[in-house]
Protein backbone atom coordinates (compact mmCIF):
# COMPACT_ATOMS: atom_id res chain seq x y z
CA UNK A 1 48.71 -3.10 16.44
CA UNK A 2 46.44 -4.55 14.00
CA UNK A 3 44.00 -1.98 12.58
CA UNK A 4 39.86 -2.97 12.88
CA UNK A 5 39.27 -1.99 9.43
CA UNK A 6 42.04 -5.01 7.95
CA UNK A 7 39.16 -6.93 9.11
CA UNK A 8 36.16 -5.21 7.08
CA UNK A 9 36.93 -6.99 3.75
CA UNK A 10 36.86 -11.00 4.96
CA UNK A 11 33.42 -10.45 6.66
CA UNK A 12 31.83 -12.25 9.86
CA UNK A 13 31.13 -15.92 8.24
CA UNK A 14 35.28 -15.66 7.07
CA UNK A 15 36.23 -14.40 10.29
CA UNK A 16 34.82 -16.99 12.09
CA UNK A 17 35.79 -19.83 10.80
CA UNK A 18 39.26 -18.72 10.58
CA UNK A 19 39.05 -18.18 13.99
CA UNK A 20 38.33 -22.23 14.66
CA UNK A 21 35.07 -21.44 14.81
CA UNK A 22 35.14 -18.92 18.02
CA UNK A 23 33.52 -15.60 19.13
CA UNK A 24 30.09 -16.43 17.39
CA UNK A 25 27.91 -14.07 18.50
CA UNK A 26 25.31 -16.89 17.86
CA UNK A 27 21.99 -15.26 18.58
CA UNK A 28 19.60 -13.20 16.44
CA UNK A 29 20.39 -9.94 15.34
CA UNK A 30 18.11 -7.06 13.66
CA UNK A 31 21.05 -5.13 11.11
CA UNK A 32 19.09 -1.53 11.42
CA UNK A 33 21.59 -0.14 8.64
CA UNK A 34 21.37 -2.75 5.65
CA UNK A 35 24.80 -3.05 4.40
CA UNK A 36 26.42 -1.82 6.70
CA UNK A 37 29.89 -3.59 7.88
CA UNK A 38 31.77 -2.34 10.84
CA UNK A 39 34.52 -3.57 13.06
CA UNK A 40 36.19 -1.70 15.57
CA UNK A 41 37.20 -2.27 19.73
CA UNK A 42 34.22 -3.37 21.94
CA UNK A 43 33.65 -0.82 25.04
CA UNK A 44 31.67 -2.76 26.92
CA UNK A 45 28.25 -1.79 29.18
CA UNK A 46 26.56 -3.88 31.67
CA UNK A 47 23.45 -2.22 32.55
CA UNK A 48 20.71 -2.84 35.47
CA UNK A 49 17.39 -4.81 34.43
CA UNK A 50 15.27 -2.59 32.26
CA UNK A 51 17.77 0.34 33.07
CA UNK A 52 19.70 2.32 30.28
CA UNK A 53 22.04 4.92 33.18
CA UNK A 54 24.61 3.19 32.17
CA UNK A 55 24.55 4.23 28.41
CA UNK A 56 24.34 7.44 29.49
CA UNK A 57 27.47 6.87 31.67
CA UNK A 58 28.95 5.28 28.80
CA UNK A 59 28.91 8.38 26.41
CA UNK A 60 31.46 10.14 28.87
CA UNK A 61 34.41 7.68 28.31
CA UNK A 62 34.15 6.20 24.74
CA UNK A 63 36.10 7.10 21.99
CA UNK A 64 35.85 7.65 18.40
CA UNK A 65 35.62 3.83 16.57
CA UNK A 66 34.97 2.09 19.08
CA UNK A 67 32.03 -0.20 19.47
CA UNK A 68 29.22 0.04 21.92
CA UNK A 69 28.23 -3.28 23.44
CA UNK A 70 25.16 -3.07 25.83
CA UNK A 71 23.85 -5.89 27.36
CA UNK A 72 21.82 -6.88 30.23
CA UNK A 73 21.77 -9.82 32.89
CA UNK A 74 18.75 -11.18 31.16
CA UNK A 75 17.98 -10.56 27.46
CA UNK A 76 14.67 -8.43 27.47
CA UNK A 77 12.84 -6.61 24.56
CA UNK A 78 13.23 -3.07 26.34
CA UNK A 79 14.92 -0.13 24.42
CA UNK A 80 18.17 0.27 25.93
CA UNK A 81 18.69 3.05 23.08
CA UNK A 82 16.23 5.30 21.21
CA UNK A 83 17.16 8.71 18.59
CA UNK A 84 18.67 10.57 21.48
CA UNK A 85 20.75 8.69 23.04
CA UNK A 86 22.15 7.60 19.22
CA UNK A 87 22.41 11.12 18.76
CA UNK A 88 25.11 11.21 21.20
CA UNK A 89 26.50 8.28 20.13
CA UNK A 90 27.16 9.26 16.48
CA UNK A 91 28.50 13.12 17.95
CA UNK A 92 31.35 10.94 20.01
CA UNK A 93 32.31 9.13 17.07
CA UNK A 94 31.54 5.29 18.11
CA UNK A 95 31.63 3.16 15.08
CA UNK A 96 28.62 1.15 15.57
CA UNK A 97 26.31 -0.81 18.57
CA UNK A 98 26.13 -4.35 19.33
CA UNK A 99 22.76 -4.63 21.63
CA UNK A 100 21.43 -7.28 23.55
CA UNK A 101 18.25 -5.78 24.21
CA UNK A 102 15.78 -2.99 22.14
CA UNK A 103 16.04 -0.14 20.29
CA UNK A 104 13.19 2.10 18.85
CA UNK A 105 12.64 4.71 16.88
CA UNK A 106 13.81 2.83 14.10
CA UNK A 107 13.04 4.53 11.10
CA UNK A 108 14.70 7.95 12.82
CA UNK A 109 18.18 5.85 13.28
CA UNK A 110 17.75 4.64 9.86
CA UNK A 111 18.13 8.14 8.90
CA UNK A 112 20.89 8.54 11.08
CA UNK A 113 22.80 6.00 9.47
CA UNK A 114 24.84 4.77 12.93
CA UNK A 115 25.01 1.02 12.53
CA UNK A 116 23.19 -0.79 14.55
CA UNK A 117 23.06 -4.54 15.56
CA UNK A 118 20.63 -5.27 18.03
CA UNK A 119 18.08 -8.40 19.57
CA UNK A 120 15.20 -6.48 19.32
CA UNK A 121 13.30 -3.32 18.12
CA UNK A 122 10.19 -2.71 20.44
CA UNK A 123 8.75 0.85 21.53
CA UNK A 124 8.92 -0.30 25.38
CA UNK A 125 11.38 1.85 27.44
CA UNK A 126 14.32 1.23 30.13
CA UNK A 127 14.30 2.92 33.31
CA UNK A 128 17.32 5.33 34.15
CA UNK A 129 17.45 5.12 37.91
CA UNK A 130 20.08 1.79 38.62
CA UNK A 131 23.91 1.69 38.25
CA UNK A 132 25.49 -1.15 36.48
CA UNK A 133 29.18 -1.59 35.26
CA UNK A 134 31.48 -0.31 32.48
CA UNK A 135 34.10 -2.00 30.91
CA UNK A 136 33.53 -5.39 32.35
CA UNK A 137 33.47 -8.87 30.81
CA UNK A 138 29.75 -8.99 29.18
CA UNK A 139 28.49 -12.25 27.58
CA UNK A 140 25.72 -12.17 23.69
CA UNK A 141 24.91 -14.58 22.06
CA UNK A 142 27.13 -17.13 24.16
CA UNK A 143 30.16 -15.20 23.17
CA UNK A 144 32.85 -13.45 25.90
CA UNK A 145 33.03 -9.41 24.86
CA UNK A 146 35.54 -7.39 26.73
CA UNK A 147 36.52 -4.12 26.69
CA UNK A 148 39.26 -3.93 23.71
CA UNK A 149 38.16 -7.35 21.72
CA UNK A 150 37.74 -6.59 18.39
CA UNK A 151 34.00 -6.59 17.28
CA UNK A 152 32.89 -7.58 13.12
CA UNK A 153 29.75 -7.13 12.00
CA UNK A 154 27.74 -7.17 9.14
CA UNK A 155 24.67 -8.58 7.21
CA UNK A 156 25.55 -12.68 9.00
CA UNK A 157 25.93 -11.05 12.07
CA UNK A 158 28.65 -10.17 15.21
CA UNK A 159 31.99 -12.26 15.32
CA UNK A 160 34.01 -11.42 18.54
CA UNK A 161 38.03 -11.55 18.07
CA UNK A 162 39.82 -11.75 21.31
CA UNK A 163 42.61 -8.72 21.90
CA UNK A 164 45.48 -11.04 22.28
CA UNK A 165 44.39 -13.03 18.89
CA UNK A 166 44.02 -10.43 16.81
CA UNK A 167 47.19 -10.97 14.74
CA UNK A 168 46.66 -14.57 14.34
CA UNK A 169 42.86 -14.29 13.04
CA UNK A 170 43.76 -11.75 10.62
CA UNK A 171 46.29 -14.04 9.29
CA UNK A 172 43.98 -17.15 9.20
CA UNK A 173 41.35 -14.58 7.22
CA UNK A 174 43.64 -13.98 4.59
CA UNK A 175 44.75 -17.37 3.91
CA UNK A 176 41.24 -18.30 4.27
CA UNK A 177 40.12 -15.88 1.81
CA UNK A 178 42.37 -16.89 -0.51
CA UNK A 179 41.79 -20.62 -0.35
CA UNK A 180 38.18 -19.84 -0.74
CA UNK A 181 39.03 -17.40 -3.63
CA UNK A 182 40.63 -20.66 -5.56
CA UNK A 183 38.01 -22.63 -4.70
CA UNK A 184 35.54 -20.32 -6.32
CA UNK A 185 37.37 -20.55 -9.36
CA UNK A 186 37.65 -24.36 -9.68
CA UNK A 187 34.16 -24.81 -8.80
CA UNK A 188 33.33 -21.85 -11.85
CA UNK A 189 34.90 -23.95 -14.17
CA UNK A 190 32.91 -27.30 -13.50
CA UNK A 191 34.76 -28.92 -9.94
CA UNK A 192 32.26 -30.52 -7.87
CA UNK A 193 32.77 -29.73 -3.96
CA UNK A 194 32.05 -33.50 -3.57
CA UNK A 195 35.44 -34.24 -5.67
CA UNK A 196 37.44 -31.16 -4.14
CA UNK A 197 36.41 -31.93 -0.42
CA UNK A 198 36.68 -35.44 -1.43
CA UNK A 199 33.43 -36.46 -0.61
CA UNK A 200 32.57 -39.06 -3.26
CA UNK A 201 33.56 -42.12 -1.73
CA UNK A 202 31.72 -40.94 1.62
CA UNK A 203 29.13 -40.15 -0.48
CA UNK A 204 29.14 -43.04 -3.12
CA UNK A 205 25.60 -44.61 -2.29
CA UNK A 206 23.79 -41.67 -3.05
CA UNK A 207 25.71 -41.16 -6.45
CA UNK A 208 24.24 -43.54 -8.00
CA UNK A 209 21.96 -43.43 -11.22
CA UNK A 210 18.39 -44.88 -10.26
């Protein structure tokens, strides 16, 4: 079983692309703890419209390092989580929150220091009346999340990495890393990416003196 923190020191943008460019979580994301970097298994939450029950339901089954993922069937700027309900969060031991929605008190989970990833911060409050669903397939940012996908995150953002590819991305992260490692070097020491990617001839019309 590949461990979520093998993943911590390639980052989303590496992850990603060694991934063949899949499990973007390609939407906008407010990173309430800067520098933070987190990666552990999604537990997904599908609440109502406007509704937060469902987080509450949620702090009765997940476990310590996992990743909350709340989203709704339409992305709206309503707090799905304020200090409280992070309060219980941290207590249970989840690693971090991936939200398609609002949180507020902001400066208070600051403090905290629970990452956070989430669409929006706006004072305006969910409901807590309607039932939704745990631990189904949940869709941010265009990417697939289920229950048990790996979930990176950090200051570019929320890469998804599918359960049954976990092996294979973490592989393709570390040779990826360590291409881009050499390529740092060369390009250090004077190597043009046009010459390295060879680019020149593509590129020869622009190249030349005026």
């Amino acid at each position: 079983m590949v461990n979520p923190q093998e993943f911590l020191p390639f980052g989303v943008s590496t992850v990603y692309e060694a991934s063949g460019r899949q499990g973007l979580v390609d939407t906008e994301l407010h990173q309430v703890i800067p520098g933070s970097r987190v990666c552990g298994a999604a537990r997904t939450v599908m609440c109502a419209q406007d509704d937060n029950l469902m987080v509450h339901a949620a702090m009765g089954v997940v476990r310590p390092g996992e990743v909350l993922v709340l989203v709704m069937p339409e992305e709206t700027p309503v707090a799905l989580v304020g200090d409280l309900l992070a309060t219980q969060a941290q207590g249970r031991g989840v690693a971090a929150m991936l939200i398609g929605a609002a949180v507020r008190d902001i400066e208070t989970l600051r403090e905290m220091g629970l990452p956070i990833w989430t669409r929006y911060v706006r004072s305006r409050g969910a409901r807590r009346v309607e039932q939704g669903q745990l631990n189904v397939p949940v869709t941010l940012g265009g990417a697939p999340i289920r229950t048990g996908d790996y979930v990176l995150m950090d200051a570019d953002g929320a890469v998804v990495i599918p359960r049954e590819r976990l092996s294979d991305v973490l592989d393709a992260s570390r040779v990826r890393e360590q291409k881009e490692a050499a390529n740092r070097e060369k390009f250090q020491s004077g190597t043009l990416s046009i010459d390295l990617y060879g680019l020149r001839g593509e590129l020869a019309a622009h190249l030349r003196e005026p």
